[in-house]
PDB file of N, CA and C in Angstrom:
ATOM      1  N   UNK A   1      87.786 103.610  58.372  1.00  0.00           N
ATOM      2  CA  UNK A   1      88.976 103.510  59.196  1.00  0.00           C
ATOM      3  C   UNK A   1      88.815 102.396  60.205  1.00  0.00           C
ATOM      4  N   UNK A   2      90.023 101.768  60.560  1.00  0.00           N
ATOM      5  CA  UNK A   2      90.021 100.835  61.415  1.00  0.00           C
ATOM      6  C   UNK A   2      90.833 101.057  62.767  1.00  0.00           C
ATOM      7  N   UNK A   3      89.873 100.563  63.829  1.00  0.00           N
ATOM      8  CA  UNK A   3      89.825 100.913  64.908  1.00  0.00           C
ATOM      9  C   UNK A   3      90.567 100.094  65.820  1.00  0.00           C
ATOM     10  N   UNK A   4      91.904 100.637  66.548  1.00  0.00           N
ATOM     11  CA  UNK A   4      93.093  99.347  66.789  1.00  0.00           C
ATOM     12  C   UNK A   4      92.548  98.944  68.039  1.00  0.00           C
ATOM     13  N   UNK A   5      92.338  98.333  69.239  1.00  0.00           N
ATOM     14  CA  UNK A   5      92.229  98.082  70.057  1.00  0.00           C
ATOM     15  C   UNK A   5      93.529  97.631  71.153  1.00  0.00           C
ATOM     16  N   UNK A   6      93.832  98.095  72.272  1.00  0.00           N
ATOM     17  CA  UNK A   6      95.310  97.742  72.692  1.00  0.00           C
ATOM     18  C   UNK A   6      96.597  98.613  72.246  1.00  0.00           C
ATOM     19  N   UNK A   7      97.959  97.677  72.920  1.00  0.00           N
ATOM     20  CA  UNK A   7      98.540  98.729  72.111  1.00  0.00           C
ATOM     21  C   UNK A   7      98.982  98.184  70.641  1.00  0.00           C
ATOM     22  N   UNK A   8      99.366  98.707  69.882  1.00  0.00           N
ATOM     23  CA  UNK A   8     100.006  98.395  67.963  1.00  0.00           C
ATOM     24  C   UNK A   8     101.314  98.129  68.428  1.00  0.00           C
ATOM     25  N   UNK A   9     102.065  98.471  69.318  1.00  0.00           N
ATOM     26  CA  UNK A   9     103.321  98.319  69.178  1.00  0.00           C
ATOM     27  C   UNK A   9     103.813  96.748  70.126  1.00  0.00           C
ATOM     28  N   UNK A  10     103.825  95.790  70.127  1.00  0.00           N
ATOM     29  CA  UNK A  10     104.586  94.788  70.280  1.00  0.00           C
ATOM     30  C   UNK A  10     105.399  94.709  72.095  1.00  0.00           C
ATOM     31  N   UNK A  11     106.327  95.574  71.527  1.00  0.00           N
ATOM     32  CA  UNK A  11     107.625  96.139  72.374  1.00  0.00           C
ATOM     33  C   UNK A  11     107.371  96.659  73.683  1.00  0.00           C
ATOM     34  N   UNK A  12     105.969  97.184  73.484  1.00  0.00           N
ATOM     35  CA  UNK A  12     105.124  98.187  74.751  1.00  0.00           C
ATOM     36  C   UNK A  12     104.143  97.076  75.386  1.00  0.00           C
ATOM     37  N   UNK A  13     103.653  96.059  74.298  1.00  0.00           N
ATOM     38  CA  UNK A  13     102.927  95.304  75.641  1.00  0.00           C
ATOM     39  C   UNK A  13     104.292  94.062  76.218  1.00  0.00           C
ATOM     40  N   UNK A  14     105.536  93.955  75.924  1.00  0.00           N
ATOM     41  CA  UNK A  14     106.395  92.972  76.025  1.00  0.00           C
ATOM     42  C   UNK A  14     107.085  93.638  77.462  1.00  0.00           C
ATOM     43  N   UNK A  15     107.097  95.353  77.324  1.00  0.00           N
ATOM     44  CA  UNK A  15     107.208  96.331  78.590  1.00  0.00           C
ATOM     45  C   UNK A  15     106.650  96.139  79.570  1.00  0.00           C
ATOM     46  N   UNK A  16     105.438  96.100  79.272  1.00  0.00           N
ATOM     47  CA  UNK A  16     104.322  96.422  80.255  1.00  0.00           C
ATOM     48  C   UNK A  16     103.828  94.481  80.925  1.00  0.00           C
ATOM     49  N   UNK A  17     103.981  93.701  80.350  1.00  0.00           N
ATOM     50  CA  UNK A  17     103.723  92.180  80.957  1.00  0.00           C
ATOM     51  C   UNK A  17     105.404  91.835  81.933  1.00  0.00           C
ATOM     52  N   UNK A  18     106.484  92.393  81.288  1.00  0.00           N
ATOM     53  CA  UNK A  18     107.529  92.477  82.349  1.00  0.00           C
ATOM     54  C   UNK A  18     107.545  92.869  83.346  1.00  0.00           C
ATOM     55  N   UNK A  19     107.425  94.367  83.189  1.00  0.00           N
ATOM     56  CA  UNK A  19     107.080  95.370  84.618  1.00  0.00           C
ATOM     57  C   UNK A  19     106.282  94.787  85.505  1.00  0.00           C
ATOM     58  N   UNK A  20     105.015  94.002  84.593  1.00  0.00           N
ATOM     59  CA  UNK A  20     104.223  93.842  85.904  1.00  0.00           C
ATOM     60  C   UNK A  20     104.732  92.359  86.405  1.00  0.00           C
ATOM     61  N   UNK A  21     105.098  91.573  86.151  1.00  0.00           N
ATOM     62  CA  UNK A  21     105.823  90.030  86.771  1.00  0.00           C
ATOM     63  C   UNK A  21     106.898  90.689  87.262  1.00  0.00           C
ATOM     64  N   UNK A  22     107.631  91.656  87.417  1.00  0.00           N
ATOM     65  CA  UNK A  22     109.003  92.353  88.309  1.00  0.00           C
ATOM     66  C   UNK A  22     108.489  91.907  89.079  1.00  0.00           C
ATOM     67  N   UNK A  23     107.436  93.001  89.054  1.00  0.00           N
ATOM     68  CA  UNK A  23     106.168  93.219  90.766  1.00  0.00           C
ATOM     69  C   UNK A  23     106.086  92.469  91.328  1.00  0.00           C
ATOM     70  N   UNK A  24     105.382  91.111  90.593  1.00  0.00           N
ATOM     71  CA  UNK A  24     104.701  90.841  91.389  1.00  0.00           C
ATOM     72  C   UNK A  24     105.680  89.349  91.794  1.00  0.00           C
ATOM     73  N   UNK A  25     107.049  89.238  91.337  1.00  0.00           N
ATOM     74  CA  UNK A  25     108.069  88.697  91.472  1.00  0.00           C
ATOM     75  C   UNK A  25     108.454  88.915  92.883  1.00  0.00           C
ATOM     76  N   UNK A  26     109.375  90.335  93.063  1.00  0.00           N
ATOM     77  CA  UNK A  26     110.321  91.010  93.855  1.00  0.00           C
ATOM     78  C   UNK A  26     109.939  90.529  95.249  1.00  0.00           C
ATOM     79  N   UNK A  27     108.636  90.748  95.696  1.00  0.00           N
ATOM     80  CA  UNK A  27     108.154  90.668  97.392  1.00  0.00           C
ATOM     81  C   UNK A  27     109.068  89.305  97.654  1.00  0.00           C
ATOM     82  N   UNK A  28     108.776  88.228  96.910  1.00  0.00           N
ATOM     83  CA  UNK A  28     108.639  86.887  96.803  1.00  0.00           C
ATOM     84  C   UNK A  28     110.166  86.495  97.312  1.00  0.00           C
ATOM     85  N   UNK A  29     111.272  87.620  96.266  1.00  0.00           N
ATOM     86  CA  UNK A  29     113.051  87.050  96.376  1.00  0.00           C
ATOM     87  C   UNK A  29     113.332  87.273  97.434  1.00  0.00           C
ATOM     88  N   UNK A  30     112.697  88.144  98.538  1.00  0.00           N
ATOM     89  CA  UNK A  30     113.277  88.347  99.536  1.00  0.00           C
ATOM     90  C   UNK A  30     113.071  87.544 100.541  1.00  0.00           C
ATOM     91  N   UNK A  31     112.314  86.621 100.841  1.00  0.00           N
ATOM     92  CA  UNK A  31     111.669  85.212 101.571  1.00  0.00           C
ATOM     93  C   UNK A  31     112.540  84.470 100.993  1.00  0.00           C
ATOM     94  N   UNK A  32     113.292  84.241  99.733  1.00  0.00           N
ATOM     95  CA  UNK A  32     113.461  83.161  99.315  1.00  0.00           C
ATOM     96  C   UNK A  32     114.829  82.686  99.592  1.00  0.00           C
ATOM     97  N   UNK A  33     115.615  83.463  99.901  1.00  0.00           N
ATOM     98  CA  UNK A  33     116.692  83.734 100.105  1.00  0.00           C
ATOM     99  C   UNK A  33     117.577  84.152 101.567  1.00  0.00           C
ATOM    100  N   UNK A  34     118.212  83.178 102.349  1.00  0.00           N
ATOM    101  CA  UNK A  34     118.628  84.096 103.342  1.00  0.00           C
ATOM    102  C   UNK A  34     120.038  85.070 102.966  1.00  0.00           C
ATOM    103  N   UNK A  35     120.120  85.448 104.348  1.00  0.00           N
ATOM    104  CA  UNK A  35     120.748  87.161 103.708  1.00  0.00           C
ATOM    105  C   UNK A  35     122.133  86.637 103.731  1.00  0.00           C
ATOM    106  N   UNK A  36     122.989  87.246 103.099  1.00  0.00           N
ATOM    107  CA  UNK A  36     124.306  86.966 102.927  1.00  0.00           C
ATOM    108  C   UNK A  36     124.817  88.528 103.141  1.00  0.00           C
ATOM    109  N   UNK A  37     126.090  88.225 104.223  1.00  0.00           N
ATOM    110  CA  UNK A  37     126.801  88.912 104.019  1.00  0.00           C
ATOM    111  C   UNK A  37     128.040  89.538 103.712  1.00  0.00           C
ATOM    112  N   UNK A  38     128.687  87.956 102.927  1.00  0.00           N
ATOM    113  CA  UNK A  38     129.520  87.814 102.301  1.00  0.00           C
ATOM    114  C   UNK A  38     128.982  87.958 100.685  1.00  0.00           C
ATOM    115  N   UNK A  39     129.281  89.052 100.028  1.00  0.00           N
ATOM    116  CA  UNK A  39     128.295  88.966  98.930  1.00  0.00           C
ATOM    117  C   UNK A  39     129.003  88.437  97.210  1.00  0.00           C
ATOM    118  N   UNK A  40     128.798  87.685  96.399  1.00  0.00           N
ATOM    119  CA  UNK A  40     129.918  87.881  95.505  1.00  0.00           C
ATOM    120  C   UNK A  40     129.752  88.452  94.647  1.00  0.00           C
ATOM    121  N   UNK A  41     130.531  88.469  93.513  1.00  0.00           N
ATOM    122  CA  UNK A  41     130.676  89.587  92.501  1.00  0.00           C
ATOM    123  C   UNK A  41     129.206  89.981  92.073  1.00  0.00           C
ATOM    124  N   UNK A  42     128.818  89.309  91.456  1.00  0.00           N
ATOM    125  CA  UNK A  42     127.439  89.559  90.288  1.00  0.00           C
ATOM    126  C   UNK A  42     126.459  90.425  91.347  1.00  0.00           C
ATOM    127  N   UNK A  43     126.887  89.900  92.764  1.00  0.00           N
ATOM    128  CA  UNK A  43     126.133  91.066  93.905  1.00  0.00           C
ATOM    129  C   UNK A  43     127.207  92.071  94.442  1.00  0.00           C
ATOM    130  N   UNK A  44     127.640  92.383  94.079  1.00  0.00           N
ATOM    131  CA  UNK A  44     128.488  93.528  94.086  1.00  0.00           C
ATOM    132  C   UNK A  44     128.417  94.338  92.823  1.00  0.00           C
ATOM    133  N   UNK A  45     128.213  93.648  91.606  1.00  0.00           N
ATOM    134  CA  UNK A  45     127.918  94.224  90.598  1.00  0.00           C
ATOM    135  C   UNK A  45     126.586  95.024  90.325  1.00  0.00           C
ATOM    136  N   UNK A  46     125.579  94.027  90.642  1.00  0.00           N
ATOM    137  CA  UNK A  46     124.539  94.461  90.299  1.00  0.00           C
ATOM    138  C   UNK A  46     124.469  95.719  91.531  1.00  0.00           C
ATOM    139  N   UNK A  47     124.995  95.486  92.294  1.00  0.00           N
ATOM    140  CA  UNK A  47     124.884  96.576  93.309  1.00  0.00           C
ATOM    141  C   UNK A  47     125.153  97.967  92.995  1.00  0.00           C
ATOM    142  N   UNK A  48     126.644  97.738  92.294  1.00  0.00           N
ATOM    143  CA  UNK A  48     127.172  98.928  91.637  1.00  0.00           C
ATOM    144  C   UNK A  48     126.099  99.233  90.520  1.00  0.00           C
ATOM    145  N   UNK A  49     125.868  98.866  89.767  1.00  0.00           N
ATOM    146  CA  UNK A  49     125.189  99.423  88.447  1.00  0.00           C
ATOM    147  C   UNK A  49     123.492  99.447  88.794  1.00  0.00           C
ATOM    148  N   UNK A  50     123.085  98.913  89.839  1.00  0.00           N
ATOM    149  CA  UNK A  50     121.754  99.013  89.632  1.00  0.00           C
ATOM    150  C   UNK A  50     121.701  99.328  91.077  1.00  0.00           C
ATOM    151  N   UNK A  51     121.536  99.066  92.362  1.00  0.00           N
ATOM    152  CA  UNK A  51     121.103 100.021  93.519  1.00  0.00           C
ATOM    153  C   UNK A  51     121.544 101.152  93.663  1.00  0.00           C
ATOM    154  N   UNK A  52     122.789 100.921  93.903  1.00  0.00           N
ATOM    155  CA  UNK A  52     123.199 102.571  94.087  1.00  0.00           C
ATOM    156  C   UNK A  52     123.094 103.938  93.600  1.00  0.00           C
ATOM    157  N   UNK A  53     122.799 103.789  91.845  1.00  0.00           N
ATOM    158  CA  UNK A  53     122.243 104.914  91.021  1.00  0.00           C
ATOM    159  C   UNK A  53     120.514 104.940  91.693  1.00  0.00           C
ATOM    160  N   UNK A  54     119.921 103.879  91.847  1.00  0.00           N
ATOM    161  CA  UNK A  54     118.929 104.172  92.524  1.00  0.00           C
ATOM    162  C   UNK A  54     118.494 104.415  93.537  1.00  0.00           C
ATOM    163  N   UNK A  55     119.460 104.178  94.629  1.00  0.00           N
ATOM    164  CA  UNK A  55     119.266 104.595  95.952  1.00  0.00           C
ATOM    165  C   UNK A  55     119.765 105.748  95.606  1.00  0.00           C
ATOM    166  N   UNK A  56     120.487 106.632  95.042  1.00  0.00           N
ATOM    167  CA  UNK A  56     121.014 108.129  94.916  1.00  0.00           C
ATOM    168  C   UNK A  56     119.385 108.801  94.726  1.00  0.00           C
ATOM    169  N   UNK A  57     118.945 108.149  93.753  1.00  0.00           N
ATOM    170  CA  UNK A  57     117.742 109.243  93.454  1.00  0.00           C
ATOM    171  C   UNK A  57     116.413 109.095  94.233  1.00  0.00           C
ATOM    172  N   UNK A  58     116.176 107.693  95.103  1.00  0.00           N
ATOM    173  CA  UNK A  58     115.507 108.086  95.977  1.00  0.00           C
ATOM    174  C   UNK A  58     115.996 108.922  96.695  1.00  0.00           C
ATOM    175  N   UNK A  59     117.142 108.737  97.355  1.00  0.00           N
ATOM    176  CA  UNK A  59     117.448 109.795  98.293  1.00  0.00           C
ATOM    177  C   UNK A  59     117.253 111.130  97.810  1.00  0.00           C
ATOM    178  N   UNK A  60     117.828 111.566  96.906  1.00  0.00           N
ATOM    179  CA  UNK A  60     117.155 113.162  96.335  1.00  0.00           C
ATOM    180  C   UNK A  60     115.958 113.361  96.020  1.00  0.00           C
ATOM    181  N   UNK A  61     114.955 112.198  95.411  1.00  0.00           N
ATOM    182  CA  UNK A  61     113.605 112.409  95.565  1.00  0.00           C
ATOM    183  C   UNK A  61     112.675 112.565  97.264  1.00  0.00           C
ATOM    184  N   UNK A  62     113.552 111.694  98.106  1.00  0.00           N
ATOM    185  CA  UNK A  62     113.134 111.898  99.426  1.00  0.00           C
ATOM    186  C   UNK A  62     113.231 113.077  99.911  1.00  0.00           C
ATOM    187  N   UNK A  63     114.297 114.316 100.070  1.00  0.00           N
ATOM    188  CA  UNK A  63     114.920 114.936 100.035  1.00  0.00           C
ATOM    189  C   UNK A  63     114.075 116.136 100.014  1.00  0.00           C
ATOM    190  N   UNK A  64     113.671 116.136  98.431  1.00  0.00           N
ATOM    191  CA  UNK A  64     112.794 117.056  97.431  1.00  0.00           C
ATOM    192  C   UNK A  64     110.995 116.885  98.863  1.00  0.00           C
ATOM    193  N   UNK A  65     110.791 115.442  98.530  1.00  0.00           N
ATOM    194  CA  UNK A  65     109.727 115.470  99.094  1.00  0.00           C
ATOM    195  C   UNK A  65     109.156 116.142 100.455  1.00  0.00           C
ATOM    196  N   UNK A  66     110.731 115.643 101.476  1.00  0.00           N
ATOM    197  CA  UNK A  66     110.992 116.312 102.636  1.00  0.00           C
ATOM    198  C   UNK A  66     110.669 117.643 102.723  1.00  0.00           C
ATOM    199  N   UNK A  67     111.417 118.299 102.207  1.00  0.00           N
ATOM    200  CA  UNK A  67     111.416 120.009 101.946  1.00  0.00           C
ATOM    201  C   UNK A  67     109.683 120.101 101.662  1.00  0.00           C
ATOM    202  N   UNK A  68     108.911 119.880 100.683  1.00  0.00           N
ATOM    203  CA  UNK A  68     107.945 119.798 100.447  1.00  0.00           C
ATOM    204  C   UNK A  68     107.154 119.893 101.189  1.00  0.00           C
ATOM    205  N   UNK A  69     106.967 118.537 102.789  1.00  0.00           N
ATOM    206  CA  UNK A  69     106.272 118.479 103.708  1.00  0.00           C
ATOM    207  C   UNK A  69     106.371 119.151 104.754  1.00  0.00           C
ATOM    208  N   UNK A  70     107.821 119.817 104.640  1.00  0.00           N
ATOM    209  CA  UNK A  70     108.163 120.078 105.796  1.00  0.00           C
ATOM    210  C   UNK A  70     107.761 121.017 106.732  1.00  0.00           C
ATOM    211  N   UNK A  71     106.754 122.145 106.304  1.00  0.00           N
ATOM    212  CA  UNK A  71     105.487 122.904 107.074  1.00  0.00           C
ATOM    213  C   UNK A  71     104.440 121.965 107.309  1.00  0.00           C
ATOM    214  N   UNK A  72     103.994 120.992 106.758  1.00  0.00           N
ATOM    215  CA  UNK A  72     102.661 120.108 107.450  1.00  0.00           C
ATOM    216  C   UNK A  72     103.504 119.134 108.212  1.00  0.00           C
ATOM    217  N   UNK A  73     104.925 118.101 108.726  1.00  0.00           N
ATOM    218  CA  UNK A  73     105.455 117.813 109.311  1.00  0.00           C
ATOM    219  C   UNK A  73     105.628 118.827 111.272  1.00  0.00           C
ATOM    220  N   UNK A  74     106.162 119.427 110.354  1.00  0.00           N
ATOM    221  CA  UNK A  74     106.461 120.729 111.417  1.00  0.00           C
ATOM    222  C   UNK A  74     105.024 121.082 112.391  1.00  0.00           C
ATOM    223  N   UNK A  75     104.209 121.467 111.423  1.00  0.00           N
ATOM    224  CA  UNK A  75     103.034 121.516 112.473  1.00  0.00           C
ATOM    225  C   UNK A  75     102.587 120.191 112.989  1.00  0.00           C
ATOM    226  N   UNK A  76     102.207 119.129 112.328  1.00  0.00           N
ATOM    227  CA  UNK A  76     102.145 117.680 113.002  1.00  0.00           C
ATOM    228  C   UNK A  76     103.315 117.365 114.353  1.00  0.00           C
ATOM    229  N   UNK A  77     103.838 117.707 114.337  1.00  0.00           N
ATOM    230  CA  UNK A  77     105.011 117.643 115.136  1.00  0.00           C
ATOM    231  C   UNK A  77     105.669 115.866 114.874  1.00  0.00           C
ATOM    232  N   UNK A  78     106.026 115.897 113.798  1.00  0.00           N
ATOM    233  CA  UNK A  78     106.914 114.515 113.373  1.00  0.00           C
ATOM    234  C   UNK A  78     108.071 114.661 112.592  1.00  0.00           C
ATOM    235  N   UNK A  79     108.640 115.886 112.275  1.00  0.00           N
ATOM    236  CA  UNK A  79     109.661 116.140 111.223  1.00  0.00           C
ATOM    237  C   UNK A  79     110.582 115.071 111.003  1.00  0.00           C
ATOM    238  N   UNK A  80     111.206 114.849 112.495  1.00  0.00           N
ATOM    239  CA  UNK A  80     112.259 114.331 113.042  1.00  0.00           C
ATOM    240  C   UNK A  80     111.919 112.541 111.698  1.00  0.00           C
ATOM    241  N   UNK A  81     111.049 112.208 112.946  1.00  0.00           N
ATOM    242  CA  UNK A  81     110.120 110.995 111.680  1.00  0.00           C
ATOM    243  C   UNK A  81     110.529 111.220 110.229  1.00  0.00           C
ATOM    244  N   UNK A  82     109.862 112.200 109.665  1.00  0.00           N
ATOM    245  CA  UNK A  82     109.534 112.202 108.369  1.00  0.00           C
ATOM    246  C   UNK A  82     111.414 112.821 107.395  1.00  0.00           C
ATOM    247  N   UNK A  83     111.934 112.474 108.065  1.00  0.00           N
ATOM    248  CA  UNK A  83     113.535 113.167 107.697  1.00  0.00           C
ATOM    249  C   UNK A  83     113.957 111.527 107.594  1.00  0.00           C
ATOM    250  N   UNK A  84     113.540 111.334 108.871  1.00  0.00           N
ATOM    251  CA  UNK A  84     114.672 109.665 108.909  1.00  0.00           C
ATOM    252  C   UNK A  84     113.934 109.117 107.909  1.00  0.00           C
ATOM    253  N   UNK A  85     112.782 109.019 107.472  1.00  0.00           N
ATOM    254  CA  UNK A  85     112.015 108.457 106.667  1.00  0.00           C
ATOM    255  C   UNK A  85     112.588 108.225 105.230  1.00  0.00           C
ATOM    256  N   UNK A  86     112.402 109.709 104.906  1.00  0.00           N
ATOM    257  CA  UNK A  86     112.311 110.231 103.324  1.00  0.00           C
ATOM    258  C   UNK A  86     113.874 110.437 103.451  1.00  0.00           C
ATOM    259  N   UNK A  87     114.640 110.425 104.181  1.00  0.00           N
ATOM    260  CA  UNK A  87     116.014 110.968 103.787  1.00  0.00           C
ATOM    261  C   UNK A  87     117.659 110.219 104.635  1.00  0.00           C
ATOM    262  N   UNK A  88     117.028 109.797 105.883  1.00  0.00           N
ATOM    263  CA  UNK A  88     118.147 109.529 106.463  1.00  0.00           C
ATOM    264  C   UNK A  88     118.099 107.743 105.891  1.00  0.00           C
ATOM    265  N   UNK A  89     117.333 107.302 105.853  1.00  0.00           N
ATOM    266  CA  UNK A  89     116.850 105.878 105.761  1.00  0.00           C
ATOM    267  C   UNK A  89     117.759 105.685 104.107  1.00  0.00           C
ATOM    268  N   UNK A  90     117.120 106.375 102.847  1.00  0.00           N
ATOM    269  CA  UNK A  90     117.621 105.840 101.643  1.00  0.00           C
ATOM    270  C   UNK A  90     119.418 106.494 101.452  1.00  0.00           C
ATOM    271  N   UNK A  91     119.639 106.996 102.409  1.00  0.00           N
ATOM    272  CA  UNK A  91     121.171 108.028 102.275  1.00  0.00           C
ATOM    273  C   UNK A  91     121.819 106.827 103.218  1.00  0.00           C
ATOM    274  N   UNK A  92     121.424 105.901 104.364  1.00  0.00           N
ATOM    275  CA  UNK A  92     122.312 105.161 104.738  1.00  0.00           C
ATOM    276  C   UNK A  92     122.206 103.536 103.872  1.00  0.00           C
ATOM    277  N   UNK A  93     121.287 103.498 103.003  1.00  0.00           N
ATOM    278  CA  UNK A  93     121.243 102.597 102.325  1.00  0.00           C
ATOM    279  C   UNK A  93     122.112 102.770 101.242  1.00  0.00           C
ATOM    280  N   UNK A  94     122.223 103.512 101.035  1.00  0.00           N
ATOM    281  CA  UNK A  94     122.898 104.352  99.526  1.00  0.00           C
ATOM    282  C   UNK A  94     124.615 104.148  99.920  1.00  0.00           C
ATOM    283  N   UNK A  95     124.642 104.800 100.594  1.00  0.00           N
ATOM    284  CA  UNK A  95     126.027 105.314 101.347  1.00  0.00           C
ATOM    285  C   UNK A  95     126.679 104.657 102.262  1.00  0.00           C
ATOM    286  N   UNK A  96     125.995 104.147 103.173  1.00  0.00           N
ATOM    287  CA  UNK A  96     126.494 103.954 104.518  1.00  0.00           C
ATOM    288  C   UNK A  96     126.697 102.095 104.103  1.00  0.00           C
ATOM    289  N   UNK A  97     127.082 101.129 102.989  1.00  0.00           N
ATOM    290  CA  UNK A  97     126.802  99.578 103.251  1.00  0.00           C
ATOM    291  C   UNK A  97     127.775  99.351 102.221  1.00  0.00           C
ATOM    292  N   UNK A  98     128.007  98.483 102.892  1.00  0.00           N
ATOM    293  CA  UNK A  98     129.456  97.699 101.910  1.00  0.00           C
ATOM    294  C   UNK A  98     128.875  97.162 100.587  1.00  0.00           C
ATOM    295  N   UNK A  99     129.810  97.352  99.512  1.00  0.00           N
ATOM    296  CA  UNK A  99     129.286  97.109  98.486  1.00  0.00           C
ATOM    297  C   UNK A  99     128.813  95.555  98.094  1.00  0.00           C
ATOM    298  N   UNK A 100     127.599  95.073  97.820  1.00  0.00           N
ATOM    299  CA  UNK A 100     126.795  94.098  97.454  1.00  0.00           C
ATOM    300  C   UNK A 100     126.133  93.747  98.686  1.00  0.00           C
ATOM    301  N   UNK A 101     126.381  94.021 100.008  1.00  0.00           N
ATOM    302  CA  UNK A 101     125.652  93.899 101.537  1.00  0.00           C
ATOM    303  C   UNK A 101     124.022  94.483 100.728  1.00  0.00           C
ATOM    304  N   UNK A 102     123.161  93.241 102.326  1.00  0.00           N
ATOM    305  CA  UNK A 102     122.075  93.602 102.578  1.00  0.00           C
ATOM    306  C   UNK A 102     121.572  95.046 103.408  1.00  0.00           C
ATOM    307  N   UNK A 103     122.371  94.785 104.610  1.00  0.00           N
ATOM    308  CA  UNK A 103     122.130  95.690 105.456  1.00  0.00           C
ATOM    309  C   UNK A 103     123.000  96.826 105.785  1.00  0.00           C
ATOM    310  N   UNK A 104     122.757  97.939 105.545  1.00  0.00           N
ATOM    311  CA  UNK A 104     123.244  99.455 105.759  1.00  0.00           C
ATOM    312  C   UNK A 104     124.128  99.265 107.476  1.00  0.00           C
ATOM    313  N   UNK A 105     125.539 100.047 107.404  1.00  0.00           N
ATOM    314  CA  UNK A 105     125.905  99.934 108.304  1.00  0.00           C
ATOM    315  C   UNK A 105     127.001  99.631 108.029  1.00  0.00           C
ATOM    316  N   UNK A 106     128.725  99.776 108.673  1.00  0.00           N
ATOM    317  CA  UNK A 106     129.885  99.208 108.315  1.00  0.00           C
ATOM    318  C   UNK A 106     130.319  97.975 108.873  1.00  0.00           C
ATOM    319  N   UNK A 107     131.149  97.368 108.217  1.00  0.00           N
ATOM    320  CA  UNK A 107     131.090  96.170 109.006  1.00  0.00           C
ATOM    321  C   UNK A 107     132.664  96.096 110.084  1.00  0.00           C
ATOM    322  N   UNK A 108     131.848  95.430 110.982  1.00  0.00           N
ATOM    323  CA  UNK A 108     132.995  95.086 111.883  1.00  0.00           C
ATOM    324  C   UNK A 108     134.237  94.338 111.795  1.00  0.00           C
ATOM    325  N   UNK A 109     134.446  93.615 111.185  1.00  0.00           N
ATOM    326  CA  UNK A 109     135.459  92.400 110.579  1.00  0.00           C
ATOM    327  C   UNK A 109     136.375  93.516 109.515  1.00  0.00           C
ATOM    328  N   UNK A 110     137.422  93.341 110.215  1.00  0.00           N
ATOM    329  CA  UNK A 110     138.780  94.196 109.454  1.00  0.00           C
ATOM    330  C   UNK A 110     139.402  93.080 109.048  1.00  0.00           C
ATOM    331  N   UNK A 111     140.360  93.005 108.230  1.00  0.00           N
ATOM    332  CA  UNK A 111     141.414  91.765 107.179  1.00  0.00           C
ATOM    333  C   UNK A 111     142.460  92.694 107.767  1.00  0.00           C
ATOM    334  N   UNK A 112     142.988  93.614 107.662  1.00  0.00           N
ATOM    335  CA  UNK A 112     143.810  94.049 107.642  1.00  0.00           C
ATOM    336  C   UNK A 112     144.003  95.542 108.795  1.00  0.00           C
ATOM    337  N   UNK A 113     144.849  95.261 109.300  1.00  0.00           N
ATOM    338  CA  UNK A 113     144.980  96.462 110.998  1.00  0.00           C
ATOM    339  C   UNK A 113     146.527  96.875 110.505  1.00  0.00           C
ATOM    340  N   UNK A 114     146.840  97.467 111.523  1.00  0.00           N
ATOM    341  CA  UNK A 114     148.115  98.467 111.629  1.00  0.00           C
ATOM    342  C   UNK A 114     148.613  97.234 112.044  1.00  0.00           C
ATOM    343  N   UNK A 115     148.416  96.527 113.341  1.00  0.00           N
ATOM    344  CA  UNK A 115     149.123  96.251 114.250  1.00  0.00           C
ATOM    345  C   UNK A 115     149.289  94.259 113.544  1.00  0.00           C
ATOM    346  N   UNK A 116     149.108  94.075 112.526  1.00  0.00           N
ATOM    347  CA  UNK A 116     149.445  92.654 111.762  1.00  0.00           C
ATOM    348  C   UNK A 116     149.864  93.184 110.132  1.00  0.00           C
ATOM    349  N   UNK A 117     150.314  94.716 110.289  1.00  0.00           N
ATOM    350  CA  UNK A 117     151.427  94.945 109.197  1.00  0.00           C
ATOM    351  C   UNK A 117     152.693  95.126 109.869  1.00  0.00           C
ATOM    352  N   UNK A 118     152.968  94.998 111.250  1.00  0.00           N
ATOM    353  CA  UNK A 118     154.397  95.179 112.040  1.00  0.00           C
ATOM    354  C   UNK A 118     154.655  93.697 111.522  1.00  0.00           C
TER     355      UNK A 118
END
C-alpha cells in the first residue's frame, strides 16, 4: 500500500493556501485605505451579504459566550466590561451603522426633513 502524504484532494489545499493569505492579507486593508463614509454600492453590498450575516452571529456567539462567563465575570467584578465586549460592541456594529459605513453609530446628515417638504 501506498502511503499519501498531505492532503489527496486538490480543492482542500487550494482552501487552506486561501484562508491563510485572507489572514494574513486583512490586517494590511485596513492601513491601506482611508475610511469612507460615503460608501458605494459594491460596499453596501458586500455589506449586506457578507458583514451583517456575520456580525449577527458574532453577536449571538458573544451572547452565548457572555451567559457562559457570566459567574466568573460577576465574581471578577467586570460584567459590565465583558457585556459591552462580547455583546454590546458586535450588536452596535451589526445594527446600529448605516449600510456599507465603517463606523457604528447613525449619521447626522439628513437629505430630507419635514420642514424642506413644506
Amino acid at each position: 500500500m501506498k502511503v499519501q502524504r498531505g492532503s489527496a484532494n486538490p480543492l482542500a489545499r487550494f482552501g487552506m493556501v486561501a484562508t491563510l493569505g485572507l489572514a494574513l492579507i486583512t490586517p494590511q486593508l485596513g492601513y491601506s485605505q482611508e475610511i469612507d463614509e460615503d460608501p458605494s454600492a459594491l460596499a453596501m453590498a458586500g455589506d449586506l451579504i457578507i458583514a451583517r450575516p456575520v456580525g449577527l452571529v458574532v453577536t449571538v456567539v458573544g451572547a452565548a459566550a457572555y451567559l457562559v462567563s457570566l459567574p466568573f465575570s460577576l465574581a471578577g467584578g467586570n460584567a459590565k466590561k465583558a457585556g459591552e465586549t462580547l455583546v454590546v460592541g458586535p450588536a452596535m456594529t451589526t445594527f446600529v451603522r448605516c449600510l456599507g459605513c465603517t463606523k457604528p453609530g447613525y449619521t447626522a446628515n439628513r437629505t430630507y426633513t419635514e420642514e424642506s417638504a413644506e
